[in-house]
C-alpha atoms as a PDB file:
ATOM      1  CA  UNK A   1     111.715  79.677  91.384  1.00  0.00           C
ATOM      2  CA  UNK A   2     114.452  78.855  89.441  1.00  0.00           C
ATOM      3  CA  UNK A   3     112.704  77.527  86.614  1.00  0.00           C
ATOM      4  CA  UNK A   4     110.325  80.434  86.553  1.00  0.00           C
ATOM      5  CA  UNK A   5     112.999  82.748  86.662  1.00  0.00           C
ATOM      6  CA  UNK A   6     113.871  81.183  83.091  1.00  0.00           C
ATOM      7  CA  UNK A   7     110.484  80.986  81.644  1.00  0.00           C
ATOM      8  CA  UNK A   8     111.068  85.338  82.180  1.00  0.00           C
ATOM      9  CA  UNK A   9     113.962  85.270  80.421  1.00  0.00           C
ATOM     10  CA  UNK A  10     112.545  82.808  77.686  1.00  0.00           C
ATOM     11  CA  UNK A  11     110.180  84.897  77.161  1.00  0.00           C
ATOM     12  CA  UNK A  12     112.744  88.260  76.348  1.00  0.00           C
ATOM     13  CA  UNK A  13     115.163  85.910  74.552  1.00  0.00           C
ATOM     14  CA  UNK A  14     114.149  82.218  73.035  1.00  0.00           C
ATOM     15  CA  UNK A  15     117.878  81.211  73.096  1.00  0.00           C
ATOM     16  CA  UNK A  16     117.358  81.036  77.431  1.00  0.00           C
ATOM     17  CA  UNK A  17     116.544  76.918  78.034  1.00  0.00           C
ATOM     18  CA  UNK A  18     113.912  76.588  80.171  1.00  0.00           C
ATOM     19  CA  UNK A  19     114.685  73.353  82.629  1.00  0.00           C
ATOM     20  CA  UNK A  20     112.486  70.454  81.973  1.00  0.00           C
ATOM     21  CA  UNK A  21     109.759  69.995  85.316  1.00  0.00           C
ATOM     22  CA  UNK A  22     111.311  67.077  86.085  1.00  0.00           C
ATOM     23  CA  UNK A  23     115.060  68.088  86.386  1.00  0.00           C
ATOM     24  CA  UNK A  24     114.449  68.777  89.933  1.00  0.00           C
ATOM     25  CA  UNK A  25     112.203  66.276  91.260  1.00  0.00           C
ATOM     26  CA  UNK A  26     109.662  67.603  94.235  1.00  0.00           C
ATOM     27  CA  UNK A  27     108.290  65.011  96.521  1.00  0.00           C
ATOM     28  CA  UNK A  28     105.539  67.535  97.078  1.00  0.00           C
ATOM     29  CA  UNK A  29     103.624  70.033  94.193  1.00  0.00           C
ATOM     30  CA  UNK A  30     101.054  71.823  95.266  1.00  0.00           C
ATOM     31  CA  UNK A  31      98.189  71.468  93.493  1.00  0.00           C
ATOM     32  CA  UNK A  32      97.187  74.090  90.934  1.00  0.00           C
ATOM     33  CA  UNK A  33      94.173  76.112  92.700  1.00  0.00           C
ATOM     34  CA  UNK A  34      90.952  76.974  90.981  1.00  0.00           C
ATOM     35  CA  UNK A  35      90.751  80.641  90.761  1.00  0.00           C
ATOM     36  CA  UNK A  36      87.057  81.259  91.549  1.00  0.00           C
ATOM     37  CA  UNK A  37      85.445  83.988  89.195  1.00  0.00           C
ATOM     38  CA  UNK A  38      83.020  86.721  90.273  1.00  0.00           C
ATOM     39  CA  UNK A  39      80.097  84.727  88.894  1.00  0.00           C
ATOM     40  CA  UNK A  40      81.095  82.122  91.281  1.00  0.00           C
ATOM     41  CA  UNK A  41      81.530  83.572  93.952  1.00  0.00           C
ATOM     42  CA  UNK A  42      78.264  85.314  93.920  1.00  0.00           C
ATOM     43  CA  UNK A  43      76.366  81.979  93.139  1.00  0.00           C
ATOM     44  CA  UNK A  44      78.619  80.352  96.235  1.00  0.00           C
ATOM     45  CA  UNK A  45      77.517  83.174  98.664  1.00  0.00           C
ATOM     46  CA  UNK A  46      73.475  82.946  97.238  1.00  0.00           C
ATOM     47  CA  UNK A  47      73.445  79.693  96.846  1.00  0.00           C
ATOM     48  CA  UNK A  48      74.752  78.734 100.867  1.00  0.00           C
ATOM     49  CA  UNK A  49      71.982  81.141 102.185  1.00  0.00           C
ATOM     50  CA  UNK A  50      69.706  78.782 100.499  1.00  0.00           C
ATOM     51  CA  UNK A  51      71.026  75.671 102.318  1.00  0.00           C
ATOM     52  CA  UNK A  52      68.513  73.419 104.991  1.00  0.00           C
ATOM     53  CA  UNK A  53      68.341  74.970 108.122  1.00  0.00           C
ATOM     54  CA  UNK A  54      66.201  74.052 111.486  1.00  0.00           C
ATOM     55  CA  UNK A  55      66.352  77.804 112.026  1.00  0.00           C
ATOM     56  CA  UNK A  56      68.150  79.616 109.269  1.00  0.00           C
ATOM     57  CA  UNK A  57      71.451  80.344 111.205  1.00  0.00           C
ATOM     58  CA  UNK A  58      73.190  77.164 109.010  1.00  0.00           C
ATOM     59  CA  UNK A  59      72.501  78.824 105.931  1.00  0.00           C
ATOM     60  CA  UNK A  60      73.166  82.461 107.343  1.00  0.00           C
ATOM     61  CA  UNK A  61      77.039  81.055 108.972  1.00  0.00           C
ATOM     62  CA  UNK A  62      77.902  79.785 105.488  1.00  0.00           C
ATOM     63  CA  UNK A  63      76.870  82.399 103.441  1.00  0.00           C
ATOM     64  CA  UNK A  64      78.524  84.772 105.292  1.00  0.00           C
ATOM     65  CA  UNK A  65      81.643  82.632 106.266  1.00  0.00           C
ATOM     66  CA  UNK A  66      82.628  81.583 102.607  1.00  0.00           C
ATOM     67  CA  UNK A  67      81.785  85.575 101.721  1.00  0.00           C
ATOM     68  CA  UNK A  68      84.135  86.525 104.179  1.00  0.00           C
ATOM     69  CA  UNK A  69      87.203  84.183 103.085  1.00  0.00           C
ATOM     70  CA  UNK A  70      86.511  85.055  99.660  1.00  0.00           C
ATOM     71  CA  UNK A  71      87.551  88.753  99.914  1.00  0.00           C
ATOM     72  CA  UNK A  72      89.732  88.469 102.943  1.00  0.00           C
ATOM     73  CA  UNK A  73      92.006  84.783 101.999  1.00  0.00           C
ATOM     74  CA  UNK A  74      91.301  83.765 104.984  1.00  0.00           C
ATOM     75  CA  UNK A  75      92.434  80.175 106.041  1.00  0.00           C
ATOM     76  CA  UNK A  76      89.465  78.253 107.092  1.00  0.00           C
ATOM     77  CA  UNK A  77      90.744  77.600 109.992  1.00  0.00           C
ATOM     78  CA  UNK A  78      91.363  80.979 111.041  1.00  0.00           C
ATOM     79  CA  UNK A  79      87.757  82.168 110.416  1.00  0.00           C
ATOM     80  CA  UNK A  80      85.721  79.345 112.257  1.00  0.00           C
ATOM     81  CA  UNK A  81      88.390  80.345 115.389  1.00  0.00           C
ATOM     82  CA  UNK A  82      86.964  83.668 115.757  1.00  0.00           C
ATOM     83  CA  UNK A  83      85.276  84.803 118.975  1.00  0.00           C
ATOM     84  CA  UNK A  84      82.639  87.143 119.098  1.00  0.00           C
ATOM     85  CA  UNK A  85      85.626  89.326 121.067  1.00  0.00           C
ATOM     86  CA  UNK A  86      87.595  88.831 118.156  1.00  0.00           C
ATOM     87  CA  UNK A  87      85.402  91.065 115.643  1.00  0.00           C
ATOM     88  CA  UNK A  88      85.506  94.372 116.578  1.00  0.00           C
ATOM     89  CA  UNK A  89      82.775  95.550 114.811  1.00  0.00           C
ATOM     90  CA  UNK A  90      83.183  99.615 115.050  1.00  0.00           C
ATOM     91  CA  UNK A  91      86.610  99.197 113.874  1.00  0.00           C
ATOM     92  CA  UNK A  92      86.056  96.704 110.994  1.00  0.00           C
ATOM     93  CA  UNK A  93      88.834  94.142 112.838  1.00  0.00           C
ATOM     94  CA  UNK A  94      89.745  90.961 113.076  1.00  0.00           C
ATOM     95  CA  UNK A  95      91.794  89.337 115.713  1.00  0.00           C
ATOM     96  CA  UNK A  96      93.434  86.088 114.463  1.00  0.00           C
ATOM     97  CA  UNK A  97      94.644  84.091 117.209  1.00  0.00           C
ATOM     98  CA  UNK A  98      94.914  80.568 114.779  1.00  0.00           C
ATOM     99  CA  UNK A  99      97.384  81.541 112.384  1.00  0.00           C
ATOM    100  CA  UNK A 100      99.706  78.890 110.860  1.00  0.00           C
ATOM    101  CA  UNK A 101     102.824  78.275 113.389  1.00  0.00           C
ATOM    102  CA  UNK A 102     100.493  79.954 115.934  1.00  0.00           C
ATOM    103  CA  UNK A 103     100.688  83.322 115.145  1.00  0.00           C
ATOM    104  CA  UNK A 104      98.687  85.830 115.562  1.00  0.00           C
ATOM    105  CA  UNK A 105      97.739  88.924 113.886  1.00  0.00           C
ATOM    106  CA  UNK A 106      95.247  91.548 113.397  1.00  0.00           C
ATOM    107  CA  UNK A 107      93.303  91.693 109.778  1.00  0.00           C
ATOM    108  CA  UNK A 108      91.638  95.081 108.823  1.00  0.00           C
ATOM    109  CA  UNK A 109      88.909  94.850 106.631  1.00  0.00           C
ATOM    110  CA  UNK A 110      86.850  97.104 103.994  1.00  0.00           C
ATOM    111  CA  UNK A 111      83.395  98.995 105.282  1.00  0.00           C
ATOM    112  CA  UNK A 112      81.403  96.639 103.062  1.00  0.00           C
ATOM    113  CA  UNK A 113      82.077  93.674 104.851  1.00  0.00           C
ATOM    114  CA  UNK A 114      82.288  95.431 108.267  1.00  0.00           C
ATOM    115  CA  UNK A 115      78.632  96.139 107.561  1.00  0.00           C
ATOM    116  CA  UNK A 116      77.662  92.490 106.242  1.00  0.00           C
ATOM    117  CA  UNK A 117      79.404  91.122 109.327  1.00  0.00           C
ATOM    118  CA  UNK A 118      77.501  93.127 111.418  1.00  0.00           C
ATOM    119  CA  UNK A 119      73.980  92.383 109.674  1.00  0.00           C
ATOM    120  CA  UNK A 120      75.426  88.714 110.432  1.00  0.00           C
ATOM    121  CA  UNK A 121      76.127  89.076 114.074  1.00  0.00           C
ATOM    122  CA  UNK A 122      72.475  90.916 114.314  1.00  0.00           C
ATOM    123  CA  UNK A 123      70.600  88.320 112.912  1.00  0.00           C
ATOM    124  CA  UNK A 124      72.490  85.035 114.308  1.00  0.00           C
ATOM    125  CA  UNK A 125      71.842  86.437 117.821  1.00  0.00           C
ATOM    126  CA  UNK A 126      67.644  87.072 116.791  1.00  0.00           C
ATOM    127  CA  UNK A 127      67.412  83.773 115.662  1.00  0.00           C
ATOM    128  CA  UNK A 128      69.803  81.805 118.829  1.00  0.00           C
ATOM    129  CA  UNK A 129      67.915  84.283 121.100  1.00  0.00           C
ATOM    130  CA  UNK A 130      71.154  85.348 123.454  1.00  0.00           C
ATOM    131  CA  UNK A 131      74.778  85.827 121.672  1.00  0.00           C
ATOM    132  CA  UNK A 132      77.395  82.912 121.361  1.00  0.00           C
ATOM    133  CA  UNK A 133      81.099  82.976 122.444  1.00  0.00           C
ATOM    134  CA  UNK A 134      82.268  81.884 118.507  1.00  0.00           C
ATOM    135  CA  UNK A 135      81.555  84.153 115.932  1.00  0.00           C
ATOM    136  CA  UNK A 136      80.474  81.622 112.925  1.00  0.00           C
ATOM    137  CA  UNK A 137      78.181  78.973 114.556  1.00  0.00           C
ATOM    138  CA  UNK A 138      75.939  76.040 114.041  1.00  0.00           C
ATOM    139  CA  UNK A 139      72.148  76.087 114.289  1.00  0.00           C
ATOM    140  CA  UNK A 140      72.570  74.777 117.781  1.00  0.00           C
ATOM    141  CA  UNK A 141      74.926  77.546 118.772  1.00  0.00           C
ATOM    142  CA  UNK A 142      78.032  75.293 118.756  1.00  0.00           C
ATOM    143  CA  UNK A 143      81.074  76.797 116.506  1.00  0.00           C
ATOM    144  CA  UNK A 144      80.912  75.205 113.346  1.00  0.00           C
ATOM    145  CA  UNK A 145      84.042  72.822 112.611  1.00  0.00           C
ATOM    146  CA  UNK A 146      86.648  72.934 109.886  1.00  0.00           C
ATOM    147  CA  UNK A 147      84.809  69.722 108.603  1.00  0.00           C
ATOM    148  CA  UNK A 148      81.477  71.287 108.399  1.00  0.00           C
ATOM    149  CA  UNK A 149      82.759  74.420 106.741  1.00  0.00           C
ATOM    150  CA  UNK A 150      84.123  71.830 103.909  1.00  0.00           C
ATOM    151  CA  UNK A 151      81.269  69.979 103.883  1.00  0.00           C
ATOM    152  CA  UNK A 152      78.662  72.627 103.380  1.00  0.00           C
ATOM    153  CA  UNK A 153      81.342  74.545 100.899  1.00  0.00           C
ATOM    154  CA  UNK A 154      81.372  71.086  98.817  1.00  0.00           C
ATOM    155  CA  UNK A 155      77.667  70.930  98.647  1.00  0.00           C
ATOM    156  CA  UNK A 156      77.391  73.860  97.328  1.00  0.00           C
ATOM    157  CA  UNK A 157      79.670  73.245  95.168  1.00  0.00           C
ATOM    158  CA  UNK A 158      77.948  70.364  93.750  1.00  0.00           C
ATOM    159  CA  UNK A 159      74.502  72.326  93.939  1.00  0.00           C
ATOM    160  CA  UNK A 160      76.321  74.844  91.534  1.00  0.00           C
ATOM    161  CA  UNK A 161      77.773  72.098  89.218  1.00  0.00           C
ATOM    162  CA  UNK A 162      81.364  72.871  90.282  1.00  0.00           C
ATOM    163  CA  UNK A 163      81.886  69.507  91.645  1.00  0.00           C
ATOM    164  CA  UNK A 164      80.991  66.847  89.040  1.00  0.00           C
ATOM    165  CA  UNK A 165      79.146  63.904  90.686  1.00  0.00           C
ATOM    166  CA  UNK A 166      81.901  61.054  91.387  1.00  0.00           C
ATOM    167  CA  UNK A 167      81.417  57.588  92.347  1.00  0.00           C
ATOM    168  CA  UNK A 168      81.773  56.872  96.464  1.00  0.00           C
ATOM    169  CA  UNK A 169      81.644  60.955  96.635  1.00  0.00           C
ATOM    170  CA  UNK A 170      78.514  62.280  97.293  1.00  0.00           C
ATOM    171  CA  UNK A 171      78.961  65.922  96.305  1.00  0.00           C
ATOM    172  CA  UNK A 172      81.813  64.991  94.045  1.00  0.00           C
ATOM    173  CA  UNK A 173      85.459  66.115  93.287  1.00  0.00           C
ATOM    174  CA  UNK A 174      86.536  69.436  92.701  1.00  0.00           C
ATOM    175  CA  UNK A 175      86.772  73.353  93.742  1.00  0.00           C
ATOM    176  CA  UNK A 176      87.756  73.467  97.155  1.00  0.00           C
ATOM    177  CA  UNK A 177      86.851  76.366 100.056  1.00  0.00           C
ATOM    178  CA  UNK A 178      90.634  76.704 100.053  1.00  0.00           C
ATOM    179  CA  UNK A 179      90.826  78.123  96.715  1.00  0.00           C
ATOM    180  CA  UNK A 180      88.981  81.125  98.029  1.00  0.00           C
ATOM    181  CA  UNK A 181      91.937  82.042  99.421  1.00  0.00           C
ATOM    182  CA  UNK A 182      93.939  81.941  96.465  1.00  0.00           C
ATOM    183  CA  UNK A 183      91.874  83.367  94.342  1.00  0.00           C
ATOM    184  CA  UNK A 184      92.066  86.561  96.805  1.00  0.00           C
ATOM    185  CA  UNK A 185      95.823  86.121  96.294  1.00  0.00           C
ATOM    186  CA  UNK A 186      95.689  86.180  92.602  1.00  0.00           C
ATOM    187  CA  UNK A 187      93.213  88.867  92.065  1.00  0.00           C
ATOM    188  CA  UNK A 188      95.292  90.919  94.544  1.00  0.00           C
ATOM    189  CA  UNK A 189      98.648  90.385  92.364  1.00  0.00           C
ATOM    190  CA  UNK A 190      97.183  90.976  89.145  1.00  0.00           C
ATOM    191  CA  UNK A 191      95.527  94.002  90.358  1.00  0.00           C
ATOM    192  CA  UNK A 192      98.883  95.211  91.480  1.00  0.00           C
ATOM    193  CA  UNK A 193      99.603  93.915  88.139  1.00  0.00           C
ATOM    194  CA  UNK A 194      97.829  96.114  85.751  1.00  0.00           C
ATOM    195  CA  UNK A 195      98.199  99.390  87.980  1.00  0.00           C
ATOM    196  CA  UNK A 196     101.296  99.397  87.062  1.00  0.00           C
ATOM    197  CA  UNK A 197     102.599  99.023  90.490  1.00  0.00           C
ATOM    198  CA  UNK A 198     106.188  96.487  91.387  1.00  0.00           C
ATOM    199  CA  UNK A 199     104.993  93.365  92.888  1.00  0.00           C
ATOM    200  CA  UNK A 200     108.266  93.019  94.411  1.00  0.00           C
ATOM    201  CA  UNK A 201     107.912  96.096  96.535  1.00  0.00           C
ATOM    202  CA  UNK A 202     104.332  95.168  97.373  1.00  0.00           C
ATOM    203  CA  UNK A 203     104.321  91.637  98.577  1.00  0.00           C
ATOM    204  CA  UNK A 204     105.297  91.916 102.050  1.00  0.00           C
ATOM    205  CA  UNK A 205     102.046  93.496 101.621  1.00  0.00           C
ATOM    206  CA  UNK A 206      99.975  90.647 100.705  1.00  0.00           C
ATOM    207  CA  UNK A 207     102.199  88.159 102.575  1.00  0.00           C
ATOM    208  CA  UNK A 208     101.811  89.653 106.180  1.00  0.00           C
ATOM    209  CA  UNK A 209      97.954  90.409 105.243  1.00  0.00           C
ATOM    210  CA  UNK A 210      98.121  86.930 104.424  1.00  0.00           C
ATOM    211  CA  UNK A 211      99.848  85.380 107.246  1.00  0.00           C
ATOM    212  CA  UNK A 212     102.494  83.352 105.368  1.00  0.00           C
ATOM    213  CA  UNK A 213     105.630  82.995 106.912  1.00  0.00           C
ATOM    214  CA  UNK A 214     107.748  84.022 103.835  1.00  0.00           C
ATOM    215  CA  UNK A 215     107.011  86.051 100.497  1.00  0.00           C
ATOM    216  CA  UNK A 216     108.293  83.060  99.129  1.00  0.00           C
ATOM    217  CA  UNK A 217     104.959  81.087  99.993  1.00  0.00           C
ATOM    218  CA  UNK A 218     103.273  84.196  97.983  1.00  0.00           C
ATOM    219  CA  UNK A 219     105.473  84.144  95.081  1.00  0.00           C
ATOM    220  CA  UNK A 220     104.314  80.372  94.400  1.00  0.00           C
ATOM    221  CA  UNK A 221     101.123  81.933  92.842  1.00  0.00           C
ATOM    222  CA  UNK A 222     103.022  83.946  90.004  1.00  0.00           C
ATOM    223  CA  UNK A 223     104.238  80.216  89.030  1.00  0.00           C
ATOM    224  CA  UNK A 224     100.700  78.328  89.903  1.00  0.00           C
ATOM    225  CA  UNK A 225      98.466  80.629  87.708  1.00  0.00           C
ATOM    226  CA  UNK A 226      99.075  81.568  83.877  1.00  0.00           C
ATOM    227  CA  UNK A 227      97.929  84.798  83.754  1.00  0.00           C
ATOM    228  CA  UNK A 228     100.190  85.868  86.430  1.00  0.00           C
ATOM    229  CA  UNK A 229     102.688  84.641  84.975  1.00  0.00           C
ATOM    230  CA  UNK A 230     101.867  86.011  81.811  1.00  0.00           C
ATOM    231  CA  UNK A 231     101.770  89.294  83.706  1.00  0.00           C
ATOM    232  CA  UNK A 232     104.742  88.747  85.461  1.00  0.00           C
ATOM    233  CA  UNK A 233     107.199  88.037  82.368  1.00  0.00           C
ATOM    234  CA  UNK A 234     105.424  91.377  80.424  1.00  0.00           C
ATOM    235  CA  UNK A 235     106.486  93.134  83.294  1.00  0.00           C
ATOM    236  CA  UNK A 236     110.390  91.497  83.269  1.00  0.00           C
ATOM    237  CA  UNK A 237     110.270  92.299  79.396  1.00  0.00           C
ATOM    238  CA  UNK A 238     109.193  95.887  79.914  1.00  0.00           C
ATOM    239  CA  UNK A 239     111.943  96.815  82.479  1.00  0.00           C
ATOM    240  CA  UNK A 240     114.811  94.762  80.261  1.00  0.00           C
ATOM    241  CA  UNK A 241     114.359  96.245  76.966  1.00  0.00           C
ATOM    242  CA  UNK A 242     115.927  99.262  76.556  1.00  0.00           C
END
């Protein structure tokens, strides 16, 4: 934060040093997430309800599963938990009992994807025949696991060509379903972004809807994505000049 904090004030005056990367080493960096666009998010969603399926509830779970992380941020972990009691399907709400540190919290969402979780619920109980205890399940009616979210997320992936083919890897190296969420994390700052509004006032925001333990954790995007931070030092240059 420190570091970012300078490339601000770089950007206002040139005669601010910016510390080197290095100055400070990390024994951990994160990663910098791909930040999915619309295009591919809509070929994602299309392309999963086209996947194999003994009965069609495989391809019906995933499409509706990586649709839901995409404009929720989800963790994967915390949409495979669901229950069929955790949906609440009048009130367009979700119950998250697997939140990191084993929290839990409740996670409104909009009408359109109260209605495509309902059209999901509808049809995965025609084509099982009786209703399941999880919400996202397998064709066999079992919940589907973290590693069969990833795996059906990475073929699709590779079906789309956003996983180039790599040796020993058979749908390659690349995007990953956990970039959903930070794409929903992006889009939501730089919409806060260009409306003008302070992000500083309206993270808690985004990190309790988020379920990080600190805004800190939600700040890291601003320094992970260049056109947040782009945004970001406009809006430091804005409020400093007189």
């Amino acid at each position: 934060m420190v570091r970012l904090f300078a490339q601000w004030l770089h950007c206002i005056d040139q005669k601010h040093e910016v510390p080197p990367q290095a100055l400070i080493p990390d024994r951990y960096r994160r990663p910098r997430p791909h930040i999915y666009s619309d295009e591919e998010i809509r070929r994602i969603v299309e392309t999963a309800a086209e996947l194999p399926s003994i009965n069609g509830v495989r391809a019906l779970t995933c499409s509706t599963l990586f649709g839901l992380i995409a404009v929720t941020g989800l963790r994967v972990s915390e949409a495979i938990s669901l229950d069929v009691a955790d949906v609440d399907l009048e009130a367009g709400l979700l119950t998250l009992r697997r939140g990191k540190l084993g929290k839990a919290r409740l996670l409104p969402v909009s009408d359109c994807t109260r209605g495509r979780l309902v059209a999901y619920s509808k049809e995965r109980d025609r084509l099982l025949g009786a209703p399941p205890e999880p919400f996202f399940v397998s064709d066999h009616g079992e919940r589907i696991t973290d590693c069969g979210a990833r795996y059906n997320f990475a073929a699709v992936g590779r079906t789309i060509g956003l996983r180039p083919a790599e040796k020993f890897k058979r749908h390659g190296r690349g995007p990953r379903i956990h970039d959903l969420r930070h794409t929903f994390a992006v889009r939501t700052l730089v919409n806060w972004y260009r409306a003008g509004k302070n992000p500083a006032q309206e993270m808690i925001k985004l990190t309790t809807y988020l379920g990080h333990a600190s805004p800190s954790h939600t700040y890291w995007y601003i320094e992970a994505v260049p056109e947040l931070l782009d945004l970001a030092s406009r809006r430091v240059e804005k409020e400093v000049r007189p």
